[in-house]
PDB file of N, CA and C in Angstrom:
ATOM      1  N   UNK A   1      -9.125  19.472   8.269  1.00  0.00           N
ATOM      2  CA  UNK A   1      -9.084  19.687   6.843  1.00  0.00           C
ATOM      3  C   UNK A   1      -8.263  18.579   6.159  1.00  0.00           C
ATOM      4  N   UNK A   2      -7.185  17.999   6.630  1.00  0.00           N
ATOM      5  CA  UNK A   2      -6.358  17.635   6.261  1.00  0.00           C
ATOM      6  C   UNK A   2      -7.169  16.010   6.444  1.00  0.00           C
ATOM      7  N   UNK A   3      -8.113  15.538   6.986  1.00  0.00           N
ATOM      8  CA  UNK A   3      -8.619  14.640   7.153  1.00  0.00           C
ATOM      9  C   UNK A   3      -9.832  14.393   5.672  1.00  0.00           C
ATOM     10  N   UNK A   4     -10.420  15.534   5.486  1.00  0.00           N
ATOM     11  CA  UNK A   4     -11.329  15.365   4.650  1.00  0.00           C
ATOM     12  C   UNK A   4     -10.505  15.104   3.238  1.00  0.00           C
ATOM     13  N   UNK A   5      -9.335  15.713   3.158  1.00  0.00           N
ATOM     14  CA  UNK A   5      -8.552  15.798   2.142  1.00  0.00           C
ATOM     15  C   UNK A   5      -8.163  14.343   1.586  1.00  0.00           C
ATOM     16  N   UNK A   6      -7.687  13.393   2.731  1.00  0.00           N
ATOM     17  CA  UNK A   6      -7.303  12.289   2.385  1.00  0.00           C
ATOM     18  C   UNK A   6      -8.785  11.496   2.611  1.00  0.00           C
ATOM     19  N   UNK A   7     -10.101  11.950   2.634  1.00  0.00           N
ATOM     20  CA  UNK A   7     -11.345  10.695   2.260  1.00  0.00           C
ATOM     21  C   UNK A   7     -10.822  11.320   0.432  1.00  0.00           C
ATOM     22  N   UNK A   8     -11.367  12.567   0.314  1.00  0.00           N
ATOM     23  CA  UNK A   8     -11.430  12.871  -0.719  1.00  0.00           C
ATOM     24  C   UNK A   8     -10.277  12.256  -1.960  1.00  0.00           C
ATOM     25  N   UNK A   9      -9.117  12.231  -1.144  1.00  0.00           N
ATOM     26  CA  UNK A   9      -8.028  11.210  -2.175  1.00  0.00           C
ATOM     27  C   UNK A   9      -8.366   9.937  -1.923  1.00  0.00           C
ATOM     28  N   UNK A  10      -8.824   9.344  -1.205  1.00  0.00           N
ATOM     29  CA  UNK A  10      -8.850   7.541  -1.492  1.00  0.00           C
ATOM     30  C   UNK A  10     -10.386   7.612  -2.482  1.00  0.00           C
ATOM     31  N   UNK A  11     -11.448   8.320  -2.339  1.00  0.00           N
ATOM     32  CA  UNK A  11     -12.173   8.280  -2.821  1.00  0.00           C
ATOM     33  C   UNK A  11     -12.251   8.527  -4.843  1.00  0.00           C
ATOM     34  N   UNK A  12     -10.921   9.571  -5.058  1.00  0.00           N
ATOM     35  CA  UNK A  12     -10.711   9.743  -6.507  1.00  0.00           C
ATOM     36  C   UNK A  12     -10.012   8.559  -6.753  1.00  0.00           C
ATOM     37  N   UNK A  13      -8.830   7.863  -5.771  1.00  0.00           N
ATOM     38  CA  UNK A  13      -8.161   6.775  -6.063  1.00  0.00           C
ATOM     39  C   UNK A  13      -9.083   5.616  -6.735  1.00  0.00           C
ATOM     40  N   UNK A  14     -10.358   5.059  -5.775  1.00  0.00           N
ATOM     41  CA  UNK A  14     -11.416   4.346  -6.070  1.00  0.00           C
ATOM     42  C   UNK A  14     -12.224   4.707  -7.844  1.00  0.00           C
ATOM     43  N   UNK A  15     -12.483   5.864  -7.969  1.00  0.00           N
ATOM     44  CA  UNK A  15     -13.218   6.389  -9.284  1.00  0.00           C
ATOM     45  C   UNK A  15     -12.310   6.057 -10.407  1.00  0.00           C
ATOM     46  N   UNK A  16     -10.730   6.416  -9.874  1.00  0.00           N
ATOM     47  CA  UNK A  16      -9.946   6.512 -11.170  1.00  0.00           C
ATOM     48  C   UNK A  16      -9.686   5.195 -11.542  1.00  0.00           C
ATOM     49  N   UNK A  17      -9.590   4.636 -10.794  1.00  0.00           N
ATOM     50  CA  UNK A  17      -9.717   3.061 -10.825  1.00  0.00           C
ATOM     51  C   UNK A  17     -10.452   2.389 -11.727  1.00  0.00           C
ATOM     52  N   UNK A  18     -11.521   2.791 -11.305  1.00  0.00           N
ATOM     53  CA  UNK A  18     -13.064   2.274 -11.992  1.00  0.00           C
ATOM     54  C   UNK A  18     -13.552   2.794 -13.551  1.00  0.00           C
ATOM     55  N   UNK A  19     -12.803   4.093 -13.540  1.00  0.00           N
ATOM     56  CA  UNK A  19     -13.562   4.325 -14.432  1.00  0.00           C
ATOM     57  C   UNK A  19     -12.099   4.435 -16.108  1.00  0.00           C
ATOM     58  N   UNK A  20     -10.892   3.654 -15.477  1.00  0.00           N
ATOM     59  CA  UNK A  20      -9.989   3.349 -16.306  1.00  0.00           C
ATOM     60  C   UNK A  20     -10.308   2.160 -16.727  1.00  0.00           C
ATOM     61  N   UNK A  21     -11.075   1.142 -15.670  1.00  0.00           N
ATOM     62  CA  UNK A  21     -11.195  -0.380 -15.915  1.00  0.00           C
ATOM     63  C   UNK A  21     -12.367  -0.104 -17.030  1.00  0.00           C
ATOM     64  N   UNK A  22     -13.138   1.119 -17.031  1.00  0.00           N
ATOM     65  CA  UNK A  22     -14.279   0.812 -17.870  1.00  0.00           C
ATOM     66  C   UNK A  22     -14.388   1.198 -19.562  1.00  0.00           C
ATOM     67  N   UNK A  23     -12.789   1.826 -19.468  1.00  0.00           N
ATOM     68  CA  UNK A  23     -12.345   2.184 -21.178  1.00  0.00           C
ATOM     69  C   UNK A  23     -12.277   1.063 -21.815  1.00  0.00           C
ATOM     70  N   UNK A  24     -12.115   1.054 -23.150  1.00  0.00           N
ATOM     71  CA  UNK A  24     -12.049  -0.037 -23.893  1.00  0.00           C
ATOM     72  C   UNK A  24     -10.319   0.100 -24.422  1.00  0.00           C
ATOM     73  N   UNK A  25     -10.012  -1.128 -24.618  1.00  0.00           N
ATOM     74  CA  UNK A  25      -8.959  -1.315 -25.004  1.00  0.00           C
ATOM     75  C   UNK A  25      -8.541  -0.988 -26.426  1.00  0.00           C
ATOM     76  N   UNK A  26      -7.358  -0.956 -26.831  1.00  0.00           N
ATOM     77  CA  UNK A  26      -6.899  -0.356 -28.328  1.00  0.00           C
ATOM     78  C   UNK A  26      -7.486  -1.812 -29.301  1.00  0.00           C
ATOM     79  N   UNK A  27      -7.000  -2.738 -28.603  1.00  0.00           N
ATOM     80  CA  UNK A  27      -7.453  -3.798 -29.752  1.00  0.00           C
ATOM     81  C   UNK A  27      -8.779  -4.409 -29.916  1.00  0.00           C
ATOM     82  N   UNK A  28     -10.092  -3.686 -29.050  1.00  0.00           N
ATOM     83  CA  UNK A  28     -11.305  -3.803 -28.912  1.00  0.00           C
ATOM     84  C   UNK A  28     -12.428  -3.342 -30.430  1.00  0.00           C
ATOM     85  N   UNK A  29     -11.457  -2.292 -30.873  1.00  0.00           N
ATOM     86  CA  UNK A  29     -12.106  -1.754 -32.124  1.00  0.00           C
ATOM     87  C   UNK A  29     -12.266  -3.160 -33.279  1.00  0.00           C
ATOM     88  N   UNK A  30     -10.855  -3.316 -33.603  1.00  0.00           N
ATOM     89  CA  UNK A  30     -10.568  -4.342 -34.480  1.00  0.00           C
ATOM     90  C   UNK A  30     -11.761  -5.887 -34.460  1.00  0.00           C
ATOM     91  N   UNK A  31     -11.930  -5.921 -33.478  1.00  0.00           N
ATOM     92  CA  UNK A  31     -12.759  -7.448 -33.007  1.00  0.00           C
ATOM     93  C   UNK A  31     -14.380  -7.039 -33.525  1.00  0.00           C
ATOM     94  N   UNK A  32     -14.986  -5.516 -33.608  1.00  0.00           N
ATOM     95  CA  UNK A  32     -16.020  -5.260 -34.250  1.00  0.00           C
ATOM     96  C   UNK A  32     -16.064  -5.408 -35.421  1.00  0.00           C
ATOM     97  N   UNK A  33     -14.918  -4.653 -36.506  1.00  0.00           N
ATOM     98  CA  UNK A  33     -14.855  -4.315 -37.480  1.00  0.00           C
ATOM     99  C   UNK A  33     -15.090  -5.481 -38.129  1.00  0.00           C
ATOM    100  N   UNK A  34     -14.272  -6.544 -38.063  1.00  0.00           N
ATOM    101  CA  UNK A  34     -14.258  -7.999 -38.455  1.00  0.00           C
ATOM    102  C   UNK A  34     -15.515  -9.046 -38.137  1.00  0.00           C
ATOM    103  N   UNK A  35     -16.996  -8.502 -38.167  1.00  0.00           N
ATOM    104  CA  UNK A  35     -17.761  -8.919 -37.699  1.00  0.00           C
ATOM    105  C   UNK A  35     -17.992  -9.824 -36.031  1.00  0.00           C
ATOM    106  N   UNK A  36     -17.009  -9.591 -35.068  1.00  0.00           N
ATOM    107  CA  UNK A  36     -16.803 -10.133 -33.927  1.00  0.00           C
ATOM    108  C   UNK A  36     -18.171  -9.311 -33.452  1.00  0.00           C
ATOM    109  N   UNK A  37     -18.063 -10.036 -31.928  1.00  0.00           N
ATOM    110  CA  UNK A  37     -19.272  -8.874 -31.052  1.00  0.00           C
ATOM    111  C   UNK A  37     -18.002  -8.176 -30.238  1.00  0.00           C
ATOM    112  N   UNK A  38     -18.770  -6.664 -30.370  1.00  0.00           N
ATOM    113  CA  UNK A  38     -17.551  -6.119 -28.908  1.00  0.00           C
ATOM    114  C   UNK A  38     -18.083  -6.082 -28.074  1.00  0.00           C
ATOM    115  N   UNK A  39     -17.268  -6.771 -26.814  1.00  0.00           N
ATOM    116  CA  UNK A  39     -17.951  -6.680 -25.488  1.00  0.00           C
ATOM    117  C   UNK A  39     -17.935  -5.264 -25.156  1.00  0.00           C
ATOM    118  N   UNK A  40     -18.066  -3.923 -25.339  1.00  0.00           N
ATOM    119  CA  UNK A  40     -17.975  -2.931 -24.196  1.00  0.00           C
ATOM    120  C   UNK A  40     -19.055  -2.586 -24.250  1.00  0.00           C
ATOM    121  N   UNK A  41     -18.874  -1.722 -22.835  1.00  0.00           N
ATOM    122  CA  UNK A  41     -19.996  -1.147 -22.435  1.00  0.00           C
ATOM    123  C   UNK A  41     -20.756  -0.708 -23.274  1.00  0.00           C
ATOM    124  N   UNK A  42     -20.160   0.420 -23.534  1.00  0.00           N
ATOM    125  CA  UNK A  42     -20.461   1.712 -24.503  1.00  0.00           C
ATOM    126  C   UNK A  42     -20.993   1.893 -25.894  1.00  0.00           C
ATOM    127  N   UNK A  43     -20.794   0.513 -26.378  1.00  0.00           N
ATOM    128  CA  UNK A  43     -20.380   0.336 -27.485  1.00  0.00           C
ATOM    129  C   UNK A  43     -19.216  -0.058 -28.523  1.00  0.00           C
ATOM    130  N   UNK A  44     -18.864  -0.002 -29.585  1.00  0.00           N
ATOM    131  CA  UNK A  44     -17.618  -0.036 -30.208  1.00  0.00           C
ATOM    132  C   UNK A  44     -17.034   1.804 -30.209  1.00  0.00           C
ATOM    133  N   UNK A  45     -17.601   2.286 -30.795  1.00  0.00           N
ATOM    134  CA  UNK A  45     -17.102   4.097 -29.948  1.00  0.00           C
ATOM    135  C   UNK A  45     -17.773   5.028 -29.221  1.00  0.00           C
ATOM    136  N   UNK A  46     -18.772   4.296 -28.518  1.00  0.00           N
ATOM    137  CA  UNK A  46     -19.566   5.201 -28.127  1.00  0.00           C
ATOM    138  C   UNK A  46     -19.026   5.496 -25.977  1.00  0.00           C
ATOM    139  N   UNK A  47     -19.084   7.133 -25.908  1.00  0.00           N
ATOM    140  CA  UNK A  47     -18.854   7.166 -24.568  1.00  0.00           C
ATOM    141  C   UNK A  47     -17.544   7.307 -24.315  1.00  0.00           C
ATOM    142  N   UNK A  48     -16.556   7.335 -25.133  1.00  0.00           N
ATOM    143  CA  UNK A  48     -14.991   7.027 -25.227  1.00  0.00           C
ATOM    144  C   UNK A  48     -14.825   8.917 -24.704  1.00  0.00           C
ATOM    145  N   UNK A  49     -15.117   9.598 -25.414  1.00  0.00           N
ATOM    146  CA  UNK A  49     -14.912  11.055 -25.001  1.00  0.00           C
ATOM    147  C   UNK A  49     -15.236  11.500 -23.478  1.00  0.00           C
ATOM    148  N   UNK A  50     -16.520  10.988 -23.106  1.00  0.00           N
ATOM    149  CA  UNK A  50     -17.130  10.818 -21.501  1.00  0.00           C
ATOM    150  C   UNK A  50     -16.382  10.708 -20.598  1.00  0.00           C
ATOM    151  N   UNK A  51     -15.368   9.187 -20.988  1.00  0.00           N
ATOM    152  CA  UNK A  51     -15.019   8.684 -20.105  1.00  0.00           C
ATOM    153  C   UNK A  51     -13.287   8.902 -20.057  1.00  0.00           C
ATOM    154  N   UNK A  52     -12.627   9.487 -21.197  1.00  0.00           N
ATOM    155  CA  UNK A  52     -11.570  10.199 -21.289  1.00  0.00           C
ATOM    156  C   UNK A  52     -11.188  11.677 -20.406  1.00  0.00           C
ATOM    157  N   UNK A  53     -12.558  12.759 -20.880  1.00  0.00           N
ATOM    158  CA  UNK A  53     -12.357  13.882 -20.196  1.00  0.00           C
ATOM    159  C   UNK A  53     -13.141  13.284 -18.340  1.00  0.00           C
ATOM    160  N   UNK A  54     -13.228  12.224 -18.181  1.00  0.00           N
ATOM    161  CA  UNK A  54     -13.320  11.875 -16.516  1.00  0.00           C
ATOM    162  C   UNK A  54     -11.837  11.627 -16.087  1.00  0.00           C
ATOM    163  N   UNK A  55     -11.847  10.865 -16.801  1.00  0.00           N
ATOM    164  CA  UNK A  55     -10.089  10.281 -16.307  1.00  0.00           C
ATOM    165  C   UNK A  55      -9.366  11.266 -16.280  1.00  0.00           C
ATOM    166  N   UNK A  56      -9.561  12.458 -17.082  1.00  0.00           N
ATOM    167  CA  UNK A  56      -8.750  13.731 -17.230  1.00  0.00           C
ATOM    168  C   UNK A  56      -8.845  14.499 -15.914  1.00  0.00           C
ATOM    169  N   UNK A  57     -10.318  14.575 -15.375  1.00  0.00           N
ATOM    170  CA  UNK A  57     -10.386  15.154 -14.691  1.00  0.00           C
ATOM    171  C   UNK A  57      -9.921  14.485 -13.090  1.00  0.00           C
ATOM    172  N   UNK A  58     -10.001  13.397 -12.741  1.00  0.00           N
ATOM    173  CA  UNK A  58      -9.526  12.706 -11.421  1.00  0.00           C
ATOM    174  C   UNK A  58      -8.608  12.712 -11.268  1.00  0.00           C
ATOM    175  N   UNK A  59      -7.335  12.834 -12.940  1.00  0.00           N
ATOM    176  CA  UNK A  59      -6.277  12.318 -12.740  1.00  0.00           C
ATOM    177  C   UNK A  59      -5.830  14.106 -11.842  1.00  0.00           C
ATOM    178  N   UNK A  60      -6.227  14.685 -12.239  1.00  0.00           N
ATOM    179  CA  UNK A  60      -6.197  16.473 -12.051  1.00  0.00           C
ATOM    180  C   UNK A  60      -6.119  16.457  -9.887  1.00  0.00           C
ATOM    181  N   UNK A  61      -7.497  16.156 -10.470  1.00  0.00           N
ATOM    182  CA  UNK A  61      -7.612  16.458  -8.716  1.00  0.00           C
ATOM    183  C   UNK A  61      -6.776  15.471  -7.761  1.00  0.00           C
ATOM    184  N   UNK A  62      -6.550  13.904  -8.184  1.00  0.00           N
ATOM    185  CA  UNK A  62      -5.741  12.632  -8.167  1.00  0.00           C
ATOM    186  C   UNK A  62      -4.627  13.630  -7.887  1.00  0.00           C
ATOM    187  N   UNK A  63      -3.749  14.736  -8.569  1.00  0.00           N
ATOM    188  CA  UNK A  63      -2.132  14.829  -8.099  1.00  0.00           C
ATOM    189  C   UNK A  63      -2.593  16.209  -7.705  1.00  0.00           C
ATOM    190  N   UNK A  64      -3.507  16.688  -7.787  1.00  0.00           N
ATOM    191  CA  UNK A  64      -3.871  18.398  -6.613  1.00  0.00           C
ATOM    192  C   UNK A  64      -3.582  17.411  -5.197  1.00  0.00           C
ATOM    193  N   UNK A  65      -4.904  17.120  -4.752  1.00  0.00           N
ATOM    194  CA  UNK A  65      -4.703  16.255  -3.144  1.00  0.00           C
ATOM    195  C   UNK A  65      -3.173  15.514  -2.640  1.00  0.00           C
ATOM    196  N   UNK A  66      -2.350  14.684  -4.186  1.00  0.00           N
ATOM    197  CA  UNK A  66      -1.422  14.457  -3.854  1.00  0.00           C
ATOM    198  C   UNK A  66      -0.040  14.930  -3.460  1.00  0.00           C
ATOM    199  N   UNK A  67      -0.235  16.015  -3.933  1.00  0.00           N
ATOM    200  CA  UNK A  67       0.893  17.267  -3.996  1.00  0.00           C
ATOM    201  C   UNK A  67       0.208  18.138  -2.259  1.00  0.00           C
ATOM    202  N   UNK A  68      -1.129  18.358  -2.584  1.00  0.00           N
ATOM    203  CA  UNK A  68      -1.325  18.946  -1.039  1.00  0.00           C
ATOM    204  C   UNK A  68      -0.862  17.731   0.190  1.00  0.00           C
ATOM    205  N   UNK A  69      -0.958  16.598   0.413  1.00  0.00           N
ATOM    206  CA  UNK A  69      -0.604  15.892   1.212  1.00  0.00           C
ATOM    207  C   UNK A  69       0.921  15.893   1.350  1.00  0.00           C
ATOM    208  N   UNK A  70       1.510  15.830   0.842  1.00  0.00           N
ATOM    209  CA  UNK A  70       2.475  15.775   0.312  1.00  0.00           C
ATOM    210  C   UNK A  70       3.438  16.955   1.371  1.00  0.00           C
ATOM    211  N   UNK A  71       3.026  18.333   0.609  1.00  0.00           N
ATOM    212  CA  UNK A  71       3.388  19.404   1.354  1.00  0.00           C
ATOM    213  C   UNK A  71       3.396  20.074   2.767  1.00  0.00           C
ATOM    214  N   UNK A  72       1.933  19.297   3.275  1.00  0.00           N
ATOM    215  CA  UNK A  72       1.288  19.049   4.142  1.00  0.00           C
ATOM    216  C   UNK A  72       1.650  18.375   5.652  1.00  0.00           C
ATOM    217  N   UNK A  73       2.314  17.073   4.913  1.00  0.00           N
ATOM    218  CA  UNK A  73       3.005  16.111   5.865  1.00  0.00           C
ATOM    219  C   UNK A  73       4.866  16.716   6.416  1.00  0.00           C
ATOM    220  N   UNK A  74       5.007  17.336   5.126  1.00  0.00           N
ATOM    221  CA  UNK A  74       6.422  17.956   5.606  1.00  0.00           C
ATOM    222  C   UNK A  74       6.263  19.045   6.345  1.00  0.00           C
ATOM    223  N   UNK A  75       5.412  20.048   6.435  1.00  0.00           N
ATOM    224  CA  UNK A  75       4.981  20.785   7.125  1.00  0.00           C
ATOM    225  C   UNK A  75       4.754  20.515   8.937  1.00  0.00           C
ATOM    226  N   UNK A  76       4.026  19.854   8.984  1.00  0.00           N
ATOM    227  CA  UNK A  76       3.665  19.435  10.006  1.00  0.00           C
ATOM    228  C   UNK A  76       4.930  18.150  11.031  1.00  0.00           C
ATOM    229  N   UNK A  77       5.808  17.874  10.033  1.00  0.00           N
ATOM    230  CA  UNK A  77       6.798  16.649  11.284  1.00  0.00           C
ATOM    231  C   UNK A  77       7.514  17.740  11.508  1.00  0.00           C
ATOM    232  N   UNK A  78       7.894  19.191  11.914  1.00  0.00           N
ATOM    233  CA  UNK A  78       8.533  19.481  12.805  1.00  0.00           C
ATOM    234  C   UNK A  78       9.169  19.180  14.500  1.00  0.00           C
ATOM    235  N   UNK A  79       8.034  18.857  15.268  1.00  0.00           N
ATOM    236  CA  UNK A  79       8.558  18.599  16.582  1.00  0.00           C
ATOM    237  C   UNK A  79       9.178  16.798  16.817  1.00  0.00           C
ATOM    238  N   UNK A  80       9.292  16.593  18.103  1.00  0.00           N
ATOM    239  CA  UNK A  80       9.667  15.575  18.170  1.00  0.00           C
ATOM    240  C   UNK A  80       8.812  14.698  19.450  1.00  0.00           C
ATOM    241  N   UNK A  81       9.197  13.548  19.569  1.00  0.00           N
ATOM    242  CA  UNK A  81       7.806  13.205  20.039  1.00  0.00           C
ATOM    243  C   UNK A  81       8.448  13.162  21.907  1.00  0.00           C
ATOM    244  N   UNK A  82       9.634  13.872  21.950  1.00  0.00           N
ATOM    245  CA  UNK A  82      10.330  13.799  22.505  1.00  0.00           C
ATOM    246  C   UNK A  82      10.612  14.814  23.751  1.00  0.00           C
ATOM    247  N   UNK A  83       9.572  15.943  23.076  1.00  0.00           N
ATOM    248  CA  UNK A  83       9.430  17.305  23.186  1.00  0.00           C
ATOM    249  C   UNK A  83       8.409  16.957  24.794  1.00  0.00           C
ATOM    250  N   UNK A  84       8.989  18.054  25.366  1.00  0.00           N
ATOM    251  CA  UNK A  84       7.831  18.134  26.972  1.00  0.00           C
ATOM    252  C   UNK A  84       8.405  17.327  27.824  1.00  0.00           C
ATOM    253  N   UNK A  85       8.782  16.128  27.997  1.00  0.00           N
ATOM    254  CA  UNK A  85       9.052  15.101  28.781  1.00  0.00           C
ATOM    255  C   UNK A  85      10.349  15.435  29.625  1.00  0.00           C
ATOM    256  N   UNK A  86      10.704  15.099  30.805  1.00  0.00           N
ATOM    257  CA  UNK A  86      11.447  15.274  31.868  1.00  0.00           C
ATOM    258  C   UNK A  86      12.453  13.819  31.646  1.00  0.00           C
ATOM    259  N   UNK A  87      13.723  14.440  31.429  1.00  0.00           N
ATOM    260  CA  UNK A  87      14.278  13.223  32.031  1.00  0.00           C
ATOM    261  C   UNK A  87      14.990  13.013  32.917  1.00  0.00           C
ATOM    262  N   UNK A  88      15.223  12.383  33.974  1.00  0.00           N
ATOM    263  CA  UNK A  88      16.548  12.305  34.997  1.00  0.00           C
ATOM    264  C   UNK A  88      18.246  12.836  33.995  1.00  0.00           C
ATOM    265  N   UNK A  89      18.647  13.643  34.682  1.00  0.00           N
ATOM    266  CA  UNK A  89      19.960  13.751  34.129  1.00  0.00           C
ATOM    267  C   UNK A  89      21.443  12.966  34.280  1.00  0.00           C
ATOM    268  N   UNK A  90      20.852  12.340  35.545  1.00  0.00           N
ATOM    269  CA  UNK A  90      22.031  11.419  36.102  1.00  0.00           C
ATOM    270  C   UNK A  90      21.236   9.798  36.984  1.00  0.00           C
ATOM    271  N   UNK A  91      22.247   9.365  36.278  1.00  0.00           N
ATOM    272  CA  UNK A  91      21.125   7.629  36.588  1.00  0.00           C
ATOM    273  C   UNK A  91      20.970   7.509  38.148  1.00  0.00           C
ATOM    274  N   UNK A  92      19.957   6.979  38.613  1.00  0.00           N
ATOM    275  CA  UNK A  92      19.763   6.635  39.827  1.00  0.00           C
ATOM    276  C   UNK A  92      21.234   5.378  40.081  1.00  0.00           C
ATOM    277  N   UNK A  93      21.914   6.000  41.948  1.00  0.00           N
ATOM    278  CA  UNK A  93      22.775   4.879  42.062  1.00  0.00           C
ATOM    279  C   UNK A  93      22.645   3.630  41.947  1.00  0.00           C
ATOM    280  N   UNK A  94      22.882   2.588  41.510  1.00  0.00           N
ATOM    281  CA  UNK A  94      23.025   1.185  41.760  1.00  0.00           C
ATOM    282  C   UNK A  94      23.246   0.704  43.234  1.00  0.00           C
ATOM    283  N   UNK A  95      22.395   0.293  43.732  1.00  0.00           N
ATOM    284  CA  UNK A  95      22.667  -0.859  45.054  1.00  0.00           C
ATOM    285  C   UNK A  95      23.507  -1.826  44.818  1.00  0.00           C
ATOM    286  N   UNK A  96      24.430  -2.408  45.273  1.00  0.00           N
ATOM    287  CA  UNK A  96      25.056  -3.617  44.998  1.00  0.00           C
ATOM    288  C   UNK A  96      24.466  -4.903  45.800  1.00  0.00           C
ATOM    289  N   UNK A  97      24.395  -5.856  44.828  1.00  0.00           N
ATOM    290  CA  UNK A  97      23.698  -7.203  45.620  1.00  0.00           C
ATOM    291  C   UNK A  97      24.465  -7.643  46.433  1.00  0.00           C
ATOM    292  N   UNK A  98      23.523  -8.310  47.297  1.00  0.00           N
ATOM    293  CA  UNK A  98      24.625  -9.190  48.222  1.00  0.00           C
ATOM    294  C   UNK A  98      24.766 -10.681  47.555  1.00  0.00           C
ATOM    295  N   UNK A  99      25.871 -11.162  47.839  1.00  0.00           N
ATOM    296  CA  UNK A  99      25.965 -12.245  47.126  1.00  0.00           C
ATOM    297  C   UNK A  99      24.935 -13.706  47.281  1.00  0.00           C
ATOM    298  N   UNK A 100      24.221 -14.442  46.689  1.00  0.00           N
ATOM    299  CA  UNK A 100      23.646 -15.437  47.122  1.00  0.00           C
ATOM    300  C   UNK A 100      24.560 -16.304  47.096  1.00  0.00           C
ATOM    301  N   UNK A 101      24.054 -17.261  48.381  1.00  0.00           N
ATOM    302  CA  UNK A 101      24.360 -18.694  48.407  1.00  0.00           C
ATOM    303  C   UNK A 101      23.944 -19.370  47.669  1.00  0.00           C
ATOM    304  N   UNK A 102      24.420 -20.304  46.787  1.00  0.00           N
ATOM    305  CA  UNK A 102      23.530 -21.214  46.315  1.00  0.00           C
ATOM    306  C   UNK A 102      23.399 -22.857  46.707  1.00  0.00           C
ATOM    307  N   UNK A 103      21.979 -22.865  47.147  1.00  0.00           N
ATOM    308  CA  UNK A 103      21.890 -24.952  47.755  1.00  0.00           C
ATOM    309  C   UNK A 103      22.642 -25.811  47.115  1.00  0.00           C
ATOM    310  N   UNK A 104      22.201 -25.889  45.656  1.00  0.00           N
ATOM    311  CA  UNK A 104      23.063 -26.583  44.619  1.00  0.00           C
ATOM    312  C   UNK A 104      24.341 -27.023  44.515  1.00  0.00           C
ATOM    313  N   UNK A 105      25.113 -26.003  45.406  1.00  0.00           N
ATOM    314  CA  UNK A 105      26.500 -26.072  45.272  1.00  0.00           C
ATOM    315  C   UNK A 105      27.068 -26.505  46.377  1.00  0.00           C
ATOM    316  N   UNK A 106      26.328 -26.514  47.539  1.00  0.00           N
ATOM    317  CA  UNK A 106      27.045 -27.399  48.553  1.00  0.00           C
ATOM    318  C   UNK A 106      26.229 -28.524  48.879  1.00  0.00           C
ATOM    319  N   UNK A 107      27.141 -29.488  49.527  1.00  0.00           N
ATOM    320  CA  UNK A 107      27.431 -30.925  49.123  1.00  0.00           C
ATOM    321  C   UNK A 107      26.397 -31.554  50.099  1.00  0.00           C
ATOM    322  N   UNK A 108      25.906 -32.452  49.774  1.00  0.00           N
ATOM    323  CA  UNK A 108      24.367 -32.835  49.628  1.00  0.00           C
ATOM    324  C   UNK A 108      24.686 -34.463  50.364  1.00  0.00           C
ATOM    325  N   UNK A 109      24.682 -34.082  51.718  1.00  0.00           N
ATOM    326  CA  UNK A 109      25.165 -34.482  52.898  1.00  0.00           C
ATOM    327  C   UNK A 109      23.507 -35.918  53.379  1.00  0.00           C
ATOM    328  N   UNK A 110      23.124 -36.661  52.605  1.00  0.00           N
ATOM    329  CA  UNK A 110      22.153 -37.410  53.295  1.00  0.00           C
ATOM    330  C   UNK A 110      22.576 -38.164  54.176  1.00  0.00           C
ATOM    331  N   UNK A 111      21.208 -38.384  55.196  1.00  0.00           N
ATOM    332  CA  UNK A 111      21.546 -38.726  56.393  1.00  0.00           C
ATOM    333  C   UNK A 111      21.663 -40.414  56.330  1.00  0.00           C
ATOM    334  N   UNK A 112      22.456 -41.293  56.945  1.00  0.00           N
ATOM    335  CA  UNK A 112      22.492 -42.911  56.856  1.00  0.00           C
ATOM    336  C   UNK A 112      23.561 -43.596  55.405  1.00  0.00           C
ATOM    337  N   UNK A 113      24.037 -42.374  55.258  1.00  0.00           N
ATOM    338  CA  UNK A 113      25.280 -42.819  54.222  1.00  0.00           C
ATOM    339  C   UNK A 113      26.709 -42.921  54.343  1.00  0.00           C
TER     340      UNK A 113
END
């Protein structure tokens, strides 16, 4: 459930996105009035209500899913990942090395010198 929940939130994330980029801006009116062309979609007011009560509505379901995830995730980190596993209680002894010789360090005896 909790899987479908988060397609369903990236998927309103994507819409709300899209369909904020597709409002017209406050200073879009003005550029008609003054004989300009307005670039929007819609028109100079047309579709503005459409695309308001959408945004209304994603933004809705946008913080439902976010608030369920939310609640969701705290819910669920109870255990630890730590949980089940065996551990030794006391370290295995240490062997002690024996000491190496090292070649390097003694004296480098060639023969005919």
């Amino acid at each position: 459930m909790v899987t479908a929940i988060i397609v369903l939130h990236v998927l309103v994330c994507i819409a709300l996105v899209v369909v904020v980029l597709l409002q017209q801006g406050k200073g879009a009116d003005i550029g008609a009035v003054f004989g300009g062309s307005s670039q929007t979609v819609f028109g100079a007011s047309g579709a503005g209500n459409m695309l308001t009560k959408t945004t209304y509505a994603l933004a809705a379901v946008f913080f439902s899913t976010s608030l369920f995830l939310a609640y969701n995730s705290t819910r669920r980190a109870t255990g630890s990942i730590f949980n089940g596993r065996a551990f030794p209680s006391a370290p295995a002894p240490v062997k002690p090395v024996p000491p190496v010789k090292n070649p390097a360090s003694a004296p480098n005896h060639a023969p005919g010198h």
